[in-house]
PDB file of N, CA and C in Angstrom:
ATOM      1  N   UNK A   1     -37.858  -2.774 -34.995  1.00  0.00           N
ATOM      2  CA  UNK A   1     -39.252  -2.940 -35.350  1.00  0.00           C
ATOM      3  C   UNK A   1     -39.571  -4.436 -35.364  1.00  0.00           C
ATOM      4  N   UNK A   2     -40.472  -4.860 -34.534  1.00  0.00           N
ATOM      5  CA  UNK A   2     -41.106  -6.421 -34.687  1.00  0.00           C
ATOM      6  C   UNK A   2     -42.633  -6.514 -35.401  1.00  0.00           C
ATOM      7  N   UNK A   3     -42.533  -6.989 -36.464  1.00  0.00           N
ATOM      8  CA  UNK A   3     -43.236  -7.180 -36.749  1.00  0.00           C
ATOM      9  C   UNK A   3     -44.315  -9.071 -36.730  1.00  0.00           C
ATOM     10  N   UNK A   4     -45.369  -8.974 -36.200  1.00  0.00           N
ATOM     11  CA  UNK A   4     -46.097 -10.057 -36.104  1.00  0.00           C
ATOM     12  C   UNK A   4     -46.946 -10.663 -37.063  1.00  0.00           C
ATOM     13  N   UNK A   5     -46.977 -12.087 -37.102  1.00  0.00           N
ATOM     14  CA  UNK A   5     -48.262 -12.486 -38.068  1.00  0.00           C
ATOM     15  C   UNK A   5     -49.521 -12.733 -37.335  1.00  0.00           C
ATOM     16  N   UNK A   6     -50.086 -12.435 -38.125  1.00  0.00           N
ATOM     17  CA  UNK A   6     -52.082 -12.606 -37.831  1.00  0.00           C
ATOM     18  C   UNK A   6     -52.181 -13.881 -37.247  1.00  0.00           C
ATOM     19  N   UNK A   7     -53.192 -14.249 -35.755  1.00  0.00           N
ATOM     20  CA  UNK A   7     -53.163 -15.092 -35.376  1.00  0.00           C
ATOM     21  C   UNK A   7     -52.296 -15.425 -34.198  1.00  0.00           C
ATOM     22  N   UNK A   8     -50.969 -14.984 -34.142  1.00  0.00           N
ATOM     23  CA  UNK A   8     -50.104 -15.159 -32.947  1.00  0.00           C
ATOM     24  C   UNK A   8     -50.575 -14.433 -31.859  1.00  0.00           C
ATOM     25  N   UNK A   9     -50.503 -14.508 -31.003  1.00  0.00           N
ATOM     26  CA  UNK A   9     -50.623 -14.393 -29.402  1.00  0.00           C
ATOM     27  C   UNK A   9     -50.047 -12.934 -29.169  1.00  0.00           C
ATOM     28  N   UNK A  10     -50.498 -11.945 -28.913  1.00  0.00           N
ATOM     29  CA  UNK A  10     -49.512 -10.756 -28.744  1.00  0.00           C
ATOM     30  C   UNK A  10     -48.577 -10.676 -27.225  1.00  0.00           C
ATOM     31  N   UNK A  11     -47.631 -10.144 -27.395  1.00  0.00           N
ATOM     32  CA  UNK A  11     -46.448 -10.331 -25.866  1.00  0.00           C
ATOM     33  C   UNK A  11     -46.868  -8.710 -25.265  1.00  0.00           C
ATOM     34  N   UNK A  12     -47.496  -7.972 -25.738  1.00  0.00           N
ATOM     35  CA  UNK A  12     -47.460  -6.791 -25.108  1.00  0.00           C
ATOM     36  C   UNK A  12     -48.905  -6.442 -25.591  1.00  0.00           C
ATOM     37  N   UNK A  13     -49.527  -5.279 -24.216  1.00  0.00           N
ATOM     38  CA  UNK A  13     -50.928  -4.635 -24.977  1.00  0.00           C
ATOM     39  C   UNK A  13     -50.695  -3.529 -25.711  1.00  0.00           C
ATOM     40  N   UNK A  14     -51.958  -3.324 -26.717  1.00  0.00           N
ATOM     41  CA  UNK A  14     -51.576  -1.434 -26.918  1.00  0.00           C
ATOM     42  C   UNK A  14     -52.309  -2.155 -28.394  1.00  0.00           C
ATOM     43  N   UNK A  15     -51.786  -0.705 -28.984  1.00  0.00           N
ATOM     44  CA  UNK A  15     -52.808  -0.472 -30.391  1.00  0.00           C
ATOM     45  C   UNK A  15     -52.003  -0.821 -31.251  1.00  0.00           C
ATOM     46  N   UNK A  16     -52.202  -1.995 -32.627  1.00  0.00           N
ATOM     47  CA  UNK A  16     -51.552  -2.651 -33.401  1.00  0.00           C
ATOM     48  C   UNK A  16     -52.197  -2.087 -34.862  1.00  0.00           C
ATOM     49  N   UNK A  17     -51.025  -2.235 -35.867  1.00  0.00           N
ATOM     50  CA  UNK A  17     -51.827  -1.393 -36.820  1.00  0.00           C
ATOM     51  C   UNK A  17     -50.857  -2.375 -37.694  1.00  0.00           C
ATOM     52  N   UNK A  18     -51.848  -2.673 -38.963  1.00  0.00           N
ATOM     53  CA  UNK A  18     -51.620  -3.736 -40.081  1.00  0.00           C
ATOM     54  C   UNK A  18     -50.154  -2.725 -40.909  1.00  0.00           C
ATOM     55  N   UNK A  19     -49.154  -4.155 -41.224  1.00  0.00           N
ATOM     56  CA  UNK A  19     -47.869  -3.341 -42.158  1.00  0.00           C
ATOM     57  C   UNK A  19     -48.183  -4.294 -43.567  1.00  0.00           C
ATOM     58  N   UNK A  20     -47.632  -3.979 -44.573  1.00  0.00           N
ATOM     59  CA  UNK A  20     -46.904  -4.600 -45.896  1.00  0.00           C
ATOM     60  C   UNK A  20     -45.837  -6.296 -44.802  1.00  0.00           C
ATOM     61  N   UNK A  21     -45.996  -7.284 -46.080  1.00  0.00           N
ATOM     62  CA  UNK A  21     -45.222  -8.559 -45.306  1.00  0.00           C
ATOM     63  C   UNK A  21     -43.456  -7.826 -44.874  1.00  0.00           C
ATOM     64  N   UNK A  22     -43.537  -6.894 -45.579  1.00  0.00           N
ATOM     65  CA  UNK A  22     -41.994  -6.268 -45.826  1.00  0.00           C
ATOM     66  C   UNK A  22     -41.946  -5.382 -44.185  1.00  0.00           C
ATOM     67  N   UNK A  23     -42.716  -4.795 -43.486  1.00  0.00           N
ATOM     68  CA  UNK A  23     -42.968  -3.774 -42.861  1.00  0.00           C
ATOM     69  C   UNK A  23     -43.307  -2.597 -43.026  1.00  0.00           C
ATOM     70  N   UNK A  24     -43.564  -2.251 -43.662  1.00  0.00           N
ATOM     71  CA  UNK A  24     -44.153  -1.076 -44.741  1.00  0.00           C
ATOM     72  C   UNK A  24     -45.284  -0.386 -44.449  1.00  0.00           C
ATOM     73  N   UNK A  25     -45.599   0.462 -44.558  1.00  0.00           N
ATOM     74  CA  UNK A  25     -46.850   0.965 -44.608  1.00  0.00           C
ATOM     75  C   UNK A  25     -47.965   0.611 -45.459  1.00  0.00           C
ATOM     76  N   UNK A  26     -48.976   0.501 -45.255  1.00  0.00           N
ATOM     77  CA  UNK A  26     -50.181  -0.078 -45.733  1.00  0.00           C
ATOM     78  C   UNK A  26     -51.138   0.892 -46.404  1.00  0.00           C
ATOM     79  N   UNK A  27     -52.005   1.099 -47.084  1.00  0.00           N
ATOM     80  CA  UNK A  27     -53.148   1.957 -47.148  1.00  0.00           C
ATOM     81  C   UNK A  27     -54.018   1.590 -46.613  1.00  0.00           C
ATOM     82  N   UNK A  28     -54.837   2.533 -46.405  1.00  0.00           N
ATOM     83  CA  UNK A  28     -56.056   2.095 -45.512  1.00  0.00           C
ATOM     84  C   UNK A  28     -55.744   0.776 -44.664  1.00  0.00           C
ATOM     85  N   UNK A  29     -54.864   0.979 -43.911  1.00  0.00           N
ATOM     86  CA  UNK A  29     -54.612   0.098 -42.813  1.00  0.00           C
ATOM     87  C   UNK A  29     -55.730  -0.174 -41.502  1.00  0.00           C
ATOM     88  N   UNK A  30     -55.517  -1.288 -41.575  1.00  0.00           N
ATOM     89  CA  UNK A  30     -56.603  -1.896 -40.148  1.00  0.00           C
ATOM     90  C   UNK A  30     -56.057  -2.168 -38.903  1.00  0.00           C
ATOM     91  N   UNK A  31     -56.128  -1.224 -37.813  1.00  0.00           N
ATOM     92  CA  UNK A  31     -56.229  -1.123 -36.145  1.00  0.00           C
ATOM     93  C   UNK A  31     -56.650  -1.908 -35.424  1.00  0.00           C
ATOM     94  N   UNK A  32     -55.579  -2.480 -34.504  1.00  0.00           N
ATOM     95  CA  UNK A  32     -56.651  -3.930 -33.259  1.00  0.00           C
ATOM     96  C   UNK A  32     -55.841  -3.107 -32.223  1.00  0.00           C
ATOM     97  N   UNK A  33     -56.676  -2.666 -31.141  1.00  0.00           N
ATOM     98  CA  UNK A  33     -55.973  -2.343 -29.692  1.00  0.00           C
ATOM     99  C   UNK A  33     -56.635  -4.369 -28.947  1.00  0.00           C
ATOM    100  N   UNK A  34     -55.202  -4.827 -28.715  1.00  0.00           N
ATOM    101  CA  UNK A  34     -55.317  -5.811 -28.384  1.00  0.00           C
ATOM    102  C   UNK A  34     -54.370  -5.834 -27.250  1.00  0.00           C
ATOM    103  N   UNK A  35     -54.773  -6.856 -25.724  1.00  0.00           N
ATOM    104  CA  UNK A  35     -54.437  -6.931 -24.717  1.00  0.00           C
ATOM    105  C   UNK A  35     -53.004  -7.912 -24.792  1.00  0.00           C
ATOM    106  N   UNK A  36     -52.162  -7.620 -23.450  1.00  0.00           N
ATOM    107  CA  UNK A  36     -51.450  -8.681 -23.921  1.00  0.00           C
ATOM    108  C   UNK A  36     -52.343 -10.278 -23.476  1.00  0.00           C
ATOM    109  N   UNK A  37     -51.080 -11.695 -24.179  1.00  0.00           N
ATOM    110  CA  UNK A  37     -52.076 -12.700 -24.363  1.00  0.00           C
ATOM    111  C   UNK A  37     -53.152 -13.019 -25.318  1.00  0.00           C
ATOM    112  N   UNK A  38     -53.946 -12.119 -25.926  1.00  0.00           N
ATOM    113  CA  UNK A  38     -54.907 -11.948 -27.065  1.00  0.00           C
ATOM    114  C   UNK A  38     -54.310 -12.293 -28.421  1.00  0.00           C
ATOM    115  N   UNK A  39     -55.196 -13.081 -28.891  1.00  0.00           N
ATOM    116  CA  UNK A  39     -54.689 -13.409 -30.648  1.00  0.00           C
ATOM    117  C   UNK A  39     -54.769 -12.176 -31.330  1.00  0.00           C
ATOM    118  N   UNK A  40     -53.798 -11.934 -32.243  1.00  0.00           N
ATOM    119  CA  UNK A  40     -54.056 -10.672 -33.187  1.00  0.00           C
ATOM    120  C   UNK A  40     -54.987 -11.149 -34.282  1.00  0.00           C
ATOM    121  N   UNK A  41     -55.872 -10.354 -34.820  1.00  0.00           N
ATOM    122  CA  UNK A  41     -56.735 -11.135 -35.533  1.00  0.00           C
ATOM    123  C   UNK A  41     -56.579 -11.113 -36.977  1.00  0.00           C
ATOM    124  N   UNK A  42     -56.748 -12.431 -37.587  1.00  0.00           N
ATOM    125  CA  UNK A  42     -56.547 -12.935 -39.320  1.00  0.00           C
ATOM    126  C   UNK A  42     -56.760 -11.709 -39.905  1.00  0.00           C
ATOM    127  N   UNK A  43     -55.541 -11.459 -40.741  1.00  0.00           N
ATOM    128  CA  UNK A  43     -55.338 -10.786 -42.178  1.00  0.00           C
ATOM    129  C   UNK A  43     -55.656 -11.768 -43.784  1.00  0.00           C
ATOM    130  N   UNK A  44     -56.484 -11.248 -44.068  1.00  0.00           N
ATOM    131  CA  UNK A  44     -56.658 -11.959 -45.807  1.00  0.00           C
ATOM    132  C   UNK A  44     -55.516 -12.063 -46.489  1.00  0.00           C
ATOM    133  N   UNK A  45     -54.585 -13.358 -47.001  1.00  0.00           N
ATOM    134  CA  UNK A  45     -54.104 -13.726 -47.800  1.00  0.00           C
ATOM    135  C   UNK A  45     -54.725 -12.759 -49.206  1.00  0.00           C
ATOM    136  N   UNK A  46     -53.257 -12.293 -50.179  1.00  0.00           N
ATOM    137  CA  UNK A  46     -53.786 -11.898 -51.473  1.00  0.00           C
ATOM    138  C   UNK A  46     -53.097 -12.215 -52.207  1.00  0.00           C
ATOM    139  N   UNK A  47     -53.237 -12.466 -53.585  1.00  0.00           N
ATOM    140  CA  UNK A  47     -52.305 -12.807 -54.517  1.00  0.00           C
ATOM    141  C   UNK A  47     -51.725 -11.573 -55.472  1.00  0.00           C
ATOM    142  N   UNK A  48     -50.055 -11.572 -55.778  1.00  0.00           N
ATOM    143  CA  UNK A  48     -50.022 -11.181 -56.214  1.00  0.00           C
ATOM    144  C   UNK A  48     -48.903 -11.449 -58.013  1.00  0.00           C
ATOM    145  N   UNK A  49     -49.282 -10.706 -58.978  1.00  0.00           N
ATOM    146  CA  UNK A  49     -48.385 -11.607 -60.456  1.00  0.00           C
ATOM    147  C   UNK A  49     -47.323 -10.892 -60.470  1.00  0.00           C
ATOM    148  N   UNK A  50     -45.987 -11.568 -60.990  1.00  0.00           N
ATOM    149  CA  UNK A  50     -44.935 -10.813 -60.712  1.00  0.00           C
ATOM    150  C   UNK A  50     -44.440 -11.447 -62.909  1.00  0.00           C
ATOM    151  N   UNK A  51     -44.184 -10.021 -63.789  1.00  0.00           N
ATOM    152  CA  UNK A  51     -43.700 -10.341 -64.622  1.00  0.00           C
ATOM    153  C   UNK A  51     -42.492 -10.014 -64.876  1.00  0.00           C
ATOM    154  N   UNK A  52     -41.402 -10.850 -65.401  1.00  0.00           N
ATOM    155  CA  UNK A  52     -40.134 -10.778 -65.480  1.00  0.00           C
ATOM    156  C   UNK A  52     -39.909 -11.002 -66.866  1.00  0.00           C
ATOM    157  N   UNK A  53     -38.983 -10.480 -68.092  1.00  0.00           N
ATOM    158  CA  UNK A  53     -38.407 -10.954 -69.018  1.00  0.00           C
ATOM    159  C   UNK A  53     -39.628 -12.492 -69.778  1.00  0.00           C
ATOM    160  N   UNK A  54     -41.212 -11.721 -69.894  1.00  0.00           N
ATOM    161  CA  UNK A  54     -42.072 -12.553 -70.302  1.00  0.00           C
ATOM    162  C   UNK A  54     -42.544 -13.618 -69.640  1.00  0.00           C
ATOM    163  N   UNK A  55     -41.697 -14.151 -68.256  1.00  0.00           N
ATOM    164  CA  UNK A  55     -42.600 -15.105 -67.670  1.00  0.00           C
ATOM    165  C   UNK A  55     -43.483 -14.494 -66.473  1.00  0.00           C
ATOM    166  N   UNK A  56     -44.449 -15.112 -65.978  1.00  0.00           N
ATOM    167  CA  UNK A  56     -45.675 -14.596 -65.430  1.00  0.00           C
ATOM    168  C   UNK A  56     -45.089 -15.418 -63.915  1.00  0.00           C
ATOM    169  N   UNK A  57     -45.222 -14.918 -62.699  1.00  0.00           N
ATOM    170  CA  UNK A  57     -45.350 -16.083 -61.362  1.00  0.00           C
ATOM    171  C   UNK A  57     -46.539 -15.348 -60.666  1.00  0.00           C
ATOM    172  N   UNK A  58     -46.814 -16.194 -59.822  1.00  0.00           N
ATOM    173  CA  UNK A  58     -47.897 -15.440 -58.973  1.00  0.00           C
ATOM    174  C   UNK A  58     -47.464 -16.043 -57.536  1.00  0.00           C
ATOM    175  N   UNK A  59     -47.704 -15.176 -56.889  1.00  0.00           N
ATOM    176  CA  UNK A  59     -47.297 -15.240 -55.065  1.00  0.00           C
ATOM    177  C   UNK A  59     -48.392 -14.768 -54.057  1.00  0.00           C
ATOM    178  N   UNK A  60     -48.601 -15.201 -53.375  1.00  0.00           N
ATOM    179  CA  UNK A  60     -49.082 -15.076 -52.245  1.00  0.00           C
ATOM    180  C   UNK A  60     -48.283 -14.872 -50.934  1.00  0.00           C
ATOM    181  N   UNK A  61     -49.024 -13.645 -50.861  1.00  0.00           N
ATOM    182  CA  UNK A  61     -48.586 -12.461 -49.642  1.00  0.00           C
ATOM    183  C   UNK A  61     -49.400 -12.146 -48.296  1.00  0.00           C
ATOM    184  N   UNK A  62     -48.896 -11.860 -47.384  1.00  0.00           N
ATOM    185  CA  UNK A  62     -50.010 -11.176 -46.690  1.00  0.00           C
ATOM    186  C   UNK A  62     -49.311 -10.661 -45.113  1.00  0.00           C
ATOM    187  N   UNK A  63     -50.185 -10.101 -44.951  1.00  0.00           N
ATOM    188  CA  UNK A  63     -49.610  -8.743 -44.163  1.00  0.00           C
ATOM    189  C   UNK A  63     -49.428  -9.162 -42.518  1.00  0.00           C
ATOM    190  N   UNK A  64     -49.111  -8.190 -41.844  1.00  0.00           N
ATOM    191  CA  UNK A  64     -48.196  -8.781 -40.687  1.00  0.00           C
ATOM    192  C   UNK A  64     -48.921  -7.293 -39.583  1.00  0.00           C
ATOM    193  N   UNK A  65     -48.887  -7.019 -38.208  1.00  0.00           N
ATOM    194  CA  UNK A  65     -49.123  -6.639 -37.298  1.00  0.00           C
ATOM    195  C   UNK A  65     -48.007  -5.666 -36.806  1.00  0.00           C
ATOM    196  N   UNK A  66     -47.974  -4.495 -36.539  1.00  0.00           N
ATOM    197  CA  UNK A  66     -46.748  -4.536 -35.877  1.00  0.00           C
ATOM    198  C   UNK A  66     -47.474  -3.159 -34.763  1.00  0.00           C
ATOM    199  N   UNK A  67     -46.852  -3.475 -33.268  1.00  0.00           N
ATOM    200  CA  UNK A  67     -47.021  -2.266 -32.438  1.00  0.00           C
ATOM    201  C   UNK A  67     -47.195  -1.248 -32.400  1.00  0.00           C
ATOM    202  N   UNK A  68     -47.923  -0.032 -32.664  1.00  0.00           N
ATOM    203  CA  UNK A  68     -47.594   1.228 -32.504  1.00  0.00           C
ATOM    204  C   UNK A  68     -47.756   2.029 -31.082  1.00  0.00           C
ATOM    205  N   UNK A  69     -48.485   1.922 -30.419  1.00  0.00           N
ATOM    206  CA  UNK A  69     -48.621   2.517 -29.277  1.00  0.00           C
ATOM    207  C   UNK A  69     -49.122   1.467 -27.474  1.00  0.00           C
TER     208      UNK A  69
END
């Protein structure tokens, strides 16, 4: 499985469907049938808080492209 970030250049055409940064499945995931050569287009940055043993971090994530058809 290859997964791509938003913005890169795609190497192959066909229908691309938004994953988790992990590869994962998404909800309500967003579809680009994009050519090859074509930028895949920007995913929104989101933040997310991670609590551990009382301390708080926060991270920023964001999602990735990957081939389906």
């Amino acid at each position: 499985m290859t997964v791509i970030k938003s913005g890169e250049t795609a190497k192959r055409s066909g229908l691309y469907v938004e994953v988790g940064h992990g590869g994962g499945k998404v909800k309500r995931a967003l579809y680009a049938q994009v050519r090859q050569g074509d930028t895949l287009p920007e995913l929104k940055p989101f933040t997310v808080t991670i609590e551990h043993k009382g301390d708080k971090k926060t991270r920023t994530r964001q999602h990735h492209w990957k081939l389906v058809k």
